[in-house]
Protein backbone atom coordinates (compact mmCIF):
# COMPACT_ATOMS: atom_id res chain seq x y z
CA UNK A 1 -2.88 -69.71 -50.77
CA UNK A 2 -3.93 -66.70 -49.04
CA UNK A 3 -2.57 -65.61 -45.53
CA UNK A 4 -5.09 -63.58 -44.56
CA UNK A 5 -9.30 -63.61 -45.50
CA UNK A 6 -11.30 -60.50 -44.56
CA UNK A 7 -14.88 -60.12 -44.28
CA UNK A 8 -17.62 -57.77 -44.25
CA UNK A 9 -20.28 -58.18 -41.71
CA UNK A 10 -23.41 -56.91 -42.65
CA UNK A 11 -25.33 -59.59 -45.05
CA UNK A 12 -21.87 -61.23 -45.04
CA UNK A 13 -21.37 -63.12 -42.03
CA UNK A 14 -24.45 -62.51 -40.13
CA UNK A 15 -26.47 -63.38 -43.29
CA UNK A 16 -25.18 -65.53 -45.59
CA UNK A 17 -26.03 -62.85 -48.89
CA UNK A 18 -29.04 -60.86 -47.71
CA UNK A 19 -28.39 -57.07 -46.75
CA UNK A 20 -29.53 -55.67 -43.68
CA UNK A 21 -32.06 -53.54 -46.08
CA UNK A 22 -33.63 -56.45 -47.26
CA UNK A 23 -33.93 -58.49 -43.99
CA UNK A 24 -35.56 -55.35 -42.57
CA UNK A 25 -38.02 -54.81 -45.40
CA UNK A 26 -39.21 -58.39 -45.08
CA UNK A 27 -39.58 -58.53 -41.12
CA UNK A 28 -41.81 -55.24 -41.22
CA UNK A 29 -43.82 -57.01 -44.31
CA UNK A 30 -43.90 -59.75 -42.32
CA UNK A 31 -45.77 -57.39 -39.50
CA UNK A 32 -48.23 -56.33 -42.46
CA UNK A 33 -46.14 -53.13 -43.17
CA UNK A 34 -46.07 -53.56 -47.11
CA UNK A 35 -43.90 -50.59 -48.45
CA UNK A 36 -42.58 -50.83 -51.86
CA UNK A 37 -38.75 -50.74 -52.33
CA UNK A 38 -39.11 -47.25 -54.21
CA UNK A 39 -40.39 -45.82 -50.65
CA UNK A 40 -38.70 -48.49 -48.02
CA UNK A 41 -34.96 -48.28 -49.69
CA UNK A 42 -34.48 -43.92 -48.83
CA UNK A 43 -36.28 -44.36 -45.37
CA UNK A 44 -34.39 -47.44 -44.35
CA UNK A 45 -30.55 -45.82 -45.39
CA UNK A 46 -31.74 -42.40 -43.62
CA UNK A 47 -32.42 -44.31 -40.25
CA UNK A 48 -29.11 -46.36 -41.28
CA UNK A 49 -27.17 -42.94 -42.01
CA UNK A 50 -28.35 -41.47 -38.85
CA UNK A 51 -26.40 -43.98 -36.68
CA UNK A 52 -22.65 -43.61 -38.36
CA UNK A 53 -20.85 -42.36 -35.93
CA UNK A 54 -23.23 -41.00 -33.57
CA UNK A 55 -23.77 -44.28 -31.13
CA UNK A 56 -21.30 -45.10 -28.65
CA UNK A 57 -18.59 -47.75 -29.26
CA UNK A 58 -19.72 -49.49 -26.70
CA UNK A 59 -23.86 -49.47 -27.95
CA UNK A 60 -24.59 -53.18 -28.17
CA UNK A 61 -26.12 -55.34 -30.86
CA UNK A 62 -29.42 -55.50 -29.83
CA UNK A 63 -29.48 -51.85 -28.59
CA UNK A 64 -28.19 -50.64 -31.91
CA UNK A 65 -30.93 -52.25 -34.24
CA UNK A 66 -33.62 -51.08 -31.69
CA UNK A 67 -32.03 -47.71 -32.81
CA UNK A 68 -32.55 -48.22 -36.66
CA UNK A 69 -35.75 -50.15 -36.22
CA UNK A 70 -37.27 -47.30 -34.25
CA UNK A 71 -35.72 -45.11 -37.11
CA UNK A 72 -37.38 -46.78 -40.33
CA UNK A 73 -40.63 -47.13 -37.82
CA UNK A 74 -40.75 -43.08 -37.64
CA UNK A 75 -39.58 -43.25 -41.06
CA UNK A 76 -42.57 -44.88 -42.41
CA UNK A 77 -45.00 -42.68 -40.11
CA UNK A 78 -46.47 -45.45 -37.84
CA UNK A 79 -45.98 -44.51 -33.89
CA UNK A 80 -45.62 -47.65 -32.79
CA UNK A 81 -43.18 -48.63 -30.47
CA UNK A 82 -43.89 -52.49 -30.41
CA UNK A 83 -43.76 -52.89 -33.56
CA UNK A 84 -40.07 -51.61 -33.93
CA UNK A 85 -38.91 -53.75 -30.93
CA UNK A 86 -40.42 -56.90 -32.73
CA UNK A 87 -39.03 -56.32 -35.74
CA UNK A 88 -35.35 -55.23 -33.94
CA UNK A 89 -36.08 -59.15 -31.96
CA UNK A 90 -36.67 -60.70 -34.63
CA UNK A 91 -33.47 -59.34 -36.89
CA UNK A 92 -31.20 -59.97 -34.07
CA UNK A 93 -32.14 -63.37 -33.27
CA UNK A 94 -32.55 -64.60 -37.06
CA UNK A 95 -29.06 -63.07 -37.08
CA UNK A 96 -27.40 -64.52 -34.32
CA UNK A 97 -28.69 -68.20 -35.55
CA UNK A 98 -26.49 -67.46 -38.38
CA UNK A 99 -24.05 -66.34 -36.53
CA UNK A 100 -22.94 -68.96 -34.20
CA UNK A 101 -23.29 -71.21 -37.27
CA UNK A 102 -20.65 -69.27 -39.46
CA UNK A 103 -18.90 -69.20 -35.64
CA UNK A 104 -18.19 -72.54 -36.37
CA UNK A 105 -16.30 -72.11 -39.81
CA UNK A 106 -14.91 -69.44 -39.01
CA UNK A 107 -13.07 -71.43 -36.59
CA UNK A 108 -11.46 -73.89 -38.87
CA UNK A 109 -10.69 -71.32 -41.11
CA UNK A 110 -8.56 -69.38 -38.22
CA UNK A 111 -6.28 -72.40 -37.78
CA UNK A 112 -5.49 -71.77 -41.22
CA UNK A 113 -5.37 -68.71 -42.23
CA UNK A 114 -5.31 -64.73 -40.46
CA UNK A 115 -8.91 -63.63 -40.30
CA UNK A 116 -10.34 -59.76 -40.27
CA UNK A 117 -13.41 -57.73 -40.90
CA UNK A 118 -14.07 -54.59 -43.03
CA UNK A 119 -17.11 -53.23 -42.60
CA UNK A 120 -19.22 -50.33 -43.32
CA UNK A 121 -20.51 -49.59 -39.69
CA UNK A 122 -21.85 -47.21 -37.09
CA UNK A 123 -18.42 -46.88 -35.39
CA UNK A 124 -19.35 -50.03 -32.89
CA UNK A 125 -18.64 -52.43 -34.68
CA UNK A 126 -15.85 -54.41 -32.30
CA UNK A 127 -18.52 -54.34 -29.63
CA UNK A 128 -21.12 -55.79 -31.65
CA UNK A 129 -18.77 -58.90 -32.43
CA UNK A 130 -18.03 -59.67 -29.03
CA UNK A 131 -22.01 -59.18 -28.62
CA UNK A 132 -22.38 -62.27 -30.94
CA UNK A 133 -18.62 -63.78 -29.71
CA UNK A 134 -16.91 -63.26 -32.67
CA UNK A 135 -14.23 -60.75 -31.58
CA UNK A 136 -11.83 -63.34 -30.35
CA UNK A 137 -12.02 -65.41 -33.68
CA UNK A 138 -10.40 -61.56 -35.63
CA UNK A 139 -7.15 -60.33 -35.96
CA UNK A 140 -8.51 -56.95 -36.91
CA UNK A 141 -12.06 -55.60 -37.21
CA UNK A 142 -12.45 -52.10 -39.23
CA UNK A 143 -15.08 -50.34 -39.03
CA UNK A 144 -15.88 -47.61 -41.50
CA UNK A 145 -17.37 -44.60 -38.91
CA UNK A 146 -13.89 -45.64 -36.74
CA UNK A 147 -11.53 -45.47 -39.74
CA UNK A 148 -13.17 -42.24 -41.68
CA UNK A 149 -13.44 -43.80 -44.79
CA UNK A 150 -16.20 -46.56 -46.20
CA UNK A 151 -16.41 -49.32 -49.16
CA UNK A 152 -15.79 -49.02 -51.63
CA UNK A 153 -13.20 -46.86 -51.52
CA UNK A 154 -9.62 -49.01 -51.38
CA UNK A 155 -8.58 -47.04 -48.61
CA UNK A 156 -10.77 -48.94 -46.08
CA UNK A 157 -8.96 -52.33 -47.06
CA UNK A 158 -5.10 -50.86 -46.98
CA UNK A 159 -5.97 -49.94 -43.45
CA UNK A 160 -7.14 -53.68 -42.64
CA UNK A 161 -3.45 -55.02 -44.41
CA UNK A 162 -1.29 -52.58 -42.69
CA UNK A 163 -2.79 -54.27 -39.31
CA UNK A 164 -1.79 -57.07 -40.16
CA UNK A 165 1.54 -56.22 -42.17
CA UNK A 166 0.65 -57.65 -45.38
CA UNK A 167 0.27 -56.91 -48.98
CA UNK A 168 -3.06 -57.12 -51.46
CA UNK A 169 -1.72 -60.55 -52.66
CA UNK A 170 -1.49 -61.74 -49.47
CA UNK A 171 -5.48 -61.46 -48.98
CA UNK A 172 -8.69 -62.58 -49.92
CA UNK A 173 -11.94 -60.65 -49.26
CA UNK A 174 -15.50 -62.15 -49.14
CA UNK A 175 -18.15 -59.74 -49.46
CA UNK A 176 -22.16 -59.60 -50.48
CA UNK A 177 -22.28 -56.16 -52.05
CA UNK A 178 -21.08 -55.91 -55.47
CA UNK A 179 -20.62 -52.31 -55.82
CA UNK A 180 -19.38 -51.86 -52.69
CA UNK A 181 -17.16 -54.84 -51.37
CA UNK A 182 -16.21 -56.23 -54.79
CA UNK A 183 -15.52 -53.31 -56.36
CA UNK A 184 -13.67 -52.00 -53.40
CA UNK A 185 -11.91 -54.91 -52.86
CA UNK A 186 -11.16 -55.11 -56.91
CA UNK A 187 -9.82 -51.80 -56.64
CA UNK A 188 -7.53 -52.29 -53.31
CA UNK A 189 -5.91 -55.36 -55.34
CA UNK A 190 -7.72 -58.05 -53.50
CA UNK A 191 -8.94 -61.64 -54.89
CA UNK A 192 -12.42 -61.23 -54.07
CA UNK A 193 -15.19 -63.75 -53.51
CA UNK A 194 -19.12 -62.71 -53.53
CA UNK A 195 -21.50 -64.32 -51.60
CA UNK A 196 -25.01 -64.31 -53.11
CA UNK A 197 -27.72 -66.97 -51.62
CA UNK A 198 -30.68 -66.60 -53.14
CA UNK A 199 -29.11 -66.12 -56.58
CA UNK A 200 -26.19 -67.88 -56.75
CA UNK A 201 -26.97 -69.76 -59.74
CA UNK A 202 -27.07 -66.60 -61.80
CA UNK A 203 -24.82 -64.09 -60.30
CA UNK A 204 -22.67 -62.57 -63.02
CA UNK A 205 -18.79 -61.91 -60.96
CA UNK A 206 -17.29 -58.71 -61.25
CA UNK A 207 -14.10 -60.15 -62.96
CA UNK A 208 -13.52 -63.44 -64.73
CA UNK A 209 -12.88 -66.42 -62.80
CA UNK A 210 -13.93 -64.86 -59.30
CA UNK A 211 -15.52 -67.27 -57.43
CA UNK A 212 -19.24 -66.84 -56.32
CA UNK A 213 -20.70 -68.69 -53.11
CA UNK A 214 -23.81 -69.67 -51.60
CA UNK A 215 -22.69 -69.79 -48.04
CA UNK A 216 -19.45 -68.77 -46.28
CA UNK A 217 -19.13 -72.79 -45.60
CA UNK A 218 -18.02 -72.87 -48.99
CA UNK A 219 -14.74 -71.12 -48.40
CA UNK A 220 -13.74 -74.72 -46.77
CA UNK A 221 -13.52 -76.04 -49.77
CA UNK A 222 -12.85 -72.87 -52.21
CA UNK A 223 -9.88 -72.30 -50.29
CA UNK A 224 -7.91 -75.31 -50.02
């Protein structure tokens, strides 16, 4: 039994398996923006690049995906102002449905175990949980642009365990991204679980007998 389970945030708990990349690319297709992944994928992670570490901590949820929606917007060459605050509206919202659902398990899982997040971030990251009221469910959030150093490198999750004073066997991590939060989480000496959604059925785990999820509900019963 673990003492401690670590998230990431990003396609992780405010998602259930689907990046932010993806979500994005769907709402502006959605709008009747169709961009091809070759194109969409290097304008979306240049708007995304552009925000680590230049918002302010306290930049809020909303606010800071109005700043990468109007990013991939100029990205993609359209001056259109509208359509980057529907798209930001829509994210968010979707988002926060998710959100206060996880809320819930999270809960239950904090009377049982120590709970933290490492994340790849902006450097705002604590703000944007108590944004969606998740701050007060963490005992330590780490952000990437806060910490200097990003997943999948094992430093990010040492910094998380020395927070809480424990040791790689002492945690689990639950992650989306297989290069960069199992194999980061693989290489800090973590059990790892991956959360997949849509293809659950025929993920592949990094290493044998890793567990692979559907939705972070199933850590209720994974875990017991």
């Amino acid at each position: 039994m673990p003492a401690a389970v670590l998230f990431d945030f990003g396609g992780t708990l405010d998602a259930d398996g689907l990046t932010w990349k993806e979500r994005v690319s769907r709402l502006y297709r959605d709008e009747g923006v169709a961009v091809g992944p070759e194109s969409f994928d290097p304008l979306f992670y240049a708007a995304d690049d552009a925000l680590v570490g230049t918002v302010p901590r306290t930049l809020g949820f909303r606010e800071t995906v109005a700043q990468l929606t109007a990013g991939v917007t100029r990205g993609l060459g359209l001056d259109d102002p509208a359509l980057a605050a529907r798209v930001a509206t829509r994210f968010v919202d979707d988002a926060c449905v998710t959100l206060r659902r996880n809320a819930v398990v999270l809960e239950a899982l904090g009377r049982r175990y120590r709970l933290g997040i490492v994340s790849n971030f902006y450097g705002n990251l604590t703000r944007v949980c108590a944004d969606c009221g998740l701050d007060r469910l963490f005992d330590v959030i780490i952000d990437s642009a806060e910490v200097g150093v990003s997943k999948p490198d094992p430093a990010i999750f040492q910094h998380a365990l020395e927070r809480l004073r424990l040791s790689p066997a002492d945690a689990v991590f639950v992650g989306d991204s297989a290069p960069r939060d199992m194999a980061g989480a693989r290489a800090a000496g973590l059990a790892h679980v991956w959360l997949v959604a849509e293809r659950v059925d025929t993920a592949v785990p990094c290493c044998p007998g890793d567990r692979v999820i559907a939705s972070i509900k199933d850590l209720e019963e994974i875990l017991r």
